[in-house]
Structures are given as C-alpha cells and as structure tokens.
C-alpha atoms as a PDB file:
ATOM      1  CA  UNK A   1     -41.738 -52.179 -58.974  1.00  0.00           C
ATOM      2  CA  UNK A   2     -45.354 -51.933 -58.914  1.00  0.00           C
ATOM      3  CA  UNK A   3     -47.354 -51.904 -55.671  1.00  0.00           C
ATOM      4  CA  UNK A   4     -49.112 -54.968 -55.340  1.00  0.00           C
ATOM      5  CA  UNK A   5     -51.622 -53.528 -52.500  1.00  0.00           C
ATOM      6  CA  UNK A   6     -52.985 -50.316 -50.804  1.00  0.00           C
ATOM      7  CA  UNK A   7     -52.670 -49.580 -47.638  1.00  0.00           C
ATOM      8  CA  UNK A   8     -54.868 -47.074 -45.460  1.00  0.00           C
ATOM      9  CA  UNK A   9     -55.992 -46.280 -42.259  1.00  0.00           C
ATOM     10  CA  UNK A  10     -59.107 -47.821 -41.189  1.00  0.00           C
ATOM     11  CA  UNK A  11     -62.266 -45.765 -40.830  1.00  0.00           C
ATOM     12  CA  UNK A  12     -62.310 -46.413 -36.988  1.00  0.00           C
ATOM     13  CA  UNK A  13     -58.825 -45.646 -36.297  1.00  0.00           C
ATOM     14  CA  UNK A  14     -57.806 -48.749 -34.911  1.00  0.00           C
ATOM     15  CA  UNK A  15     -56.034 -50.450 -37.689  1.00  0.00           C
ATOM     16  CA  UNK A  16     -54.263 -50.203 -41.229  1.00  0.00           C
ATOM     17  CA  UNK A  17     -55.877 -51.712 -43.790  1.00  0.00           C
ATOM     18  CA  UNK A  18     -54.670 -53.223 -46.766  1.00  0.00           C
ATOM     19  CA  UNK A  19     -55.955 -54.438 -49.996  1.00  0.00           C
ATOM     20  CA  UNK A  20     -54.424 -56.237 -52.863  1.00  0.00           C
ATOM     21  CA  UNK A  21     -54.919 -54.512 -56.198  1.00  0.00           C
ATOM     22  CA  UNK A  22     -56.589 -57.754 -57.731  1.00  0.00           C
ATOM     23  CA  UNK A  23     -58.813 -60.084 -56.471  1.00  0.00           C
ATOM     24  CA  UNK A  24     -57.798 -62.916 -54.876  1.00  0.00           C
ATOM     25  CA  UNK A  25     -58.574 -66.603 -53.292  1.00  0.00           C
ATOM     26  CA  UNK A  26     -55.941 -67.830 -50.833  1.00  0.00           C
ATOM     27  CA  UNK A  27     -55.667 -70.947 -49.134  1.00  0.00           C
ATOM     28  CA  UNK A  28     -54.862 -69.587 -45.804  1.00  0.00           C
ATOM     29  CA  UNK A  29     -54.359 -73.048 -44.562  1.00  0.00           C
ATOM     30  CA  UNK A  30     -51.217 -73.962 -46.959  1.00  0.00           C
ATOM     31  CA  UNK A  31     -50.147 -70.617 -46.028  1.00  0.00           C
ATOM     32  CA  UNK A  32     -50.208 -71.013 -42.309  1.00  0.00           C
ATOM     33  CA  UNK A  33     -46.654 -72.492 -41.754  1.00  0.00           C
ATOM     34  CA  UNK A  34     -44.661 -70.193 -44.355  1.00  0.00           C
ATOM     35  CA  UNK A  35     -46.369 -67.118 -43.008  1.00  0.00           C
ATOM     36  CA  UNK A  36     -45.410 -67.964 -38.921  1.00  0.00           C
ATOM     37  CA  UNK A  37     -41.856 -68.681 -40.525  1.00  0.00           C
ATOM     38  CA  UNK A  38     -41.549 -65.490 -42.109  1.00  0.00           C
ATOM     39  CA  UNK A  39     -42.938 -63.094 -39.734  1.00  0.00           C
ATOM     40  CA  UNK A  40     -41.872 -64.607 -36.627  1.00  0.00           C
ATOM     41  CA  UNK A  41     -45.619 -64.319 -35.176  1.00  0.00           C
ATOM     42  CA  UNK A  42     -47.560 -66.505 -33.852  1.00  0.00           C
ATOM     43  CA  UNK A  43     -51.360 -68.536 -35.600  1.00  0.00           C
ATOM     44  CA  UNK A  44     -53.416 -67.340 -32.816  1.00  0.00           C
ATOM     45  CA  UNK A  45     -56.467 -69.181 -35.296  1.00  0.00           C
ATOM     46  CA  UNK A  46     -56.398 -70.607 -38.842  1.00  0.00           C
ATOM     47  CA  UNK A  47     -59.118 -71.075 -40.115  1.00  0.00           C
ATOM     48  CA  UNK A  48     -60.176 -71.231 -43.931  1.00  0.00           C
ATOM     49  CA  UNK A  49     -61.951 -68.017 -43.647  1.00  0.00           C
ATOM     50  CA  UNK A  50     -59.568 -66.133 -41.749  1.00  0.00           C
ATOM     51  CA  UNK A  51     -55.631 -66.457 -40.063  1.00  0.00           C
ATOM     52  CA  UNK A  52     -54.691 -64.030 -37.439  1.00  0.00           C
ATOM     53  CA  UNK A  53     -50.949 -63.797 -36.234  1.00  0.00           C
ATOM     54  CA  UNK A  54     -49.712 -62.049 -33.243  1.00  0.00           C
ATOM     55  CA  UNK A  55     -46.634 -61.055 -32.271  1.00  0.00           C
ATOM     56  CA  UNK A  56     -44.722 -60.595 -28.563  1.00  0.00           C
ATOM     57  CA  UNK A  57     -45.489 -57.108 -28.963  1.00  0.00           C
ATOM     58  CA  UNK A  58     -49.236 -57.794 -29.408  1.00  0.00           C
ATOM     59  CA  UNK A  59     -49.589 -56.639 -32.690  1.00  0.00           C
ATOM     60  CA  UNK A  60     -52.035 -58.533 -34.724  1.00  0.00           C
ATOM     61  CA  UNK A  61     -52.517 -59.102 -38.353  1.00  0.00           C
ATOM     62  CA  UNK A  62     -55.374 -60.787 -39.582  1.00  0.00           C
ATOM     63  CA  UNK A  63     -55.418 -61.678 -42.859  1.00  0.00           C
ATOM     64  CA  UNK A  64     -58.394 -62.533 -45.687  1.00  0.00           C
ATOM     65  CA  UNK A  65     -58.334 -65.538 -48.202  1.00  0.00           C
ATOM     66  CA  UNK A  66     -59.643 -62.091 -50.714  1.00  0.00           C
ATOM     67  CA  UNK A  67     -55.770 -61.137 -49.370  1.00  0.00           C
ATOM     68  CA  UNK A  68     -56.968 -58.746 -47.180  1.00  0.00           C
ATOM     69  CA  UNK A  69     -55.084 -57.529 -44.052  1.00  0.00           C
ATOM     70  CA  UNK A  70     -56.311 -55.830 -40.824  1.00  0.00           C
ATOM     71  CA  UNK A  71     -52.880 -55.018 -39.267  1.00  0.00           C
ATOM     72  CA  UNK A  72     -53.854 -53.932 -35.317  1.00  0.00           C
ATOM     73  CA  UNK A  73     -52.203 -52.498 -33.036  1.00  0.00           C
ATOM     74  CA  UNK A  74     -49.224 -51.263 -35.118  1.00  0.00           C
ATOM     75  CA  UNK A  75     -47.960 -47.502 -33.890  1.00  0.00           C
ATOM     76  CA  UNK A  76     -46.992 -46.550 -37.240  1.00  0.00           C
ATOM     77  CA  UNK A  77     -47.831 -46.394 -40.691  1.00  0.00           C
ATOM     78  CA  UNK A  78     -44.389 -47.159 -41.541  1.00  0.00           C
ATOM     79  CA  UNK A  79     -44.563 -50.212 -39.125  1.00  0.00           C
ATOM     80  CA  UNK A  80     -47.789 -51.113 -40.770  1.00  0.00           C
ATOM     81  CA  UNK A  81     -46.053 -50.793 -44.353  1.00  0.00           C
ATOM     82  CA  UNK A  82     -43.161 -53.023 -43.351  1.00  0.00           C
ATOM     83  CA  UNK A  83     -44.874 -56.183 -42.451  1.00  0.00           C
ATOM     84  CA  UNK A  84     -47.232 -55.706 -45.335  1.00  0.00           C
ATOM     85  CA  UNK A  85     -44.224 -55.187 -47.655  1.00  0.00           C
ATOM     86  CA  UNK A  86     -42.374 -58.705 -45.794  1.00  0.00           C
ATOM     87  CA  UNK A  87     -45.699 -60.740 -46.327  1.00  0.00           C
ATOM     88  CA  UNK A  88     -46.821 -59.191 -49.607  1.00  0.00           C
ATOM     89  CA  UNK A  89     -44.594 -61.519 -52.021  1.00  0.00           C
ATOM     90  CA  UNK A  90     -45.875 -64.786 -50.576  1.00  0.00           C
ATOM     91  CA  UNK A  91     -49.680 -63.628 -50.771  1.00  0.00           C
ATOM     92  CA  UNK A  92     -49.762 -61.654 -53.925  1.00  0.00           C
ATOM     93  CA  UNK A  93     -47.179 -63.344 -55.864  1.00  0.00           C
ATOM     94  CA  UNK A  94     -50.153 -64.161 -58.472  1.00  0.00           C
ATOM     95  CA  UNK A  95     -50.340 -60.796 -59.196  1.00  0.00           C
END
C-alpha cells in the first residue's frame, strides 16, 4: 500500500508532524465524533479550523482541515506513526 502521508519531526523538536500527500479540505466538525470513537481521546476543542484530541496520557494531536497533524507529546516516532497510521484511513480516504 501506498503511504497516504509523511511524517517528520518538527523543526522545534516538540512534535511529529504529518502531512497528507494531497491536498485536502476536511470538515473537522463531521469528523469530531468518529475520530473520539476511534482513538479513544478526548475533543479538548472543535472548531472548523482546527480539532485537538488528548489522551489520559496527555498526548495531543491536533489536527488541520488541510489534514494536517501536530502529534505532541508522543515519546516515539513509532508511537507517533501508530496513531497517524489508526486515524489516516478516516482522514485521507479521498486519496
């Protein structure tokens, strides 16, 4: 299967960063409920220009109606990868 995104470590440090390979316009909204279902985290804020979950642990992923993700506070790349890799069907299935 193809990759659907790149992920990367953010310039600062503090985060993994991942982008879809094609552009994209989300309703983050409509994808609100499914997304909390899926992951098990918590909407700390939907809005239309931005969603950020949060789990127990405090991790954070904050996520981009372009389908952008800022996954914070993950410990590992391979952490990073995995939630990106759980949540990447539902966002990028247009791809």
């Amino acid at each position: 299967m193809t990759e659907q995104f790149v992920l990367k470590l953010c310039s600062d440090r503090t985060a993994f960063e991942v982008r879809p390979k094609k552009s994209l316009a989300l309703d983050l909204l409509s994808l609100k409920n499914e997304l909390v279902d899926m992951t098990g985290m918590k909407a700390r804020l939907c809005l239309a220009a931005i969603l950020l979950l949060e789990d127990d642990q405090g991790r954070v992923v904050s996520i981009f109606p372009t389908g952008r993700l800022l996954l914070r506070k993950f410990s590992t790349q391979d952490s990073a990868e995995e939630i990106a890799r759980l949540i990447a069907p539902l966002l990028y299935s247009t791809i």
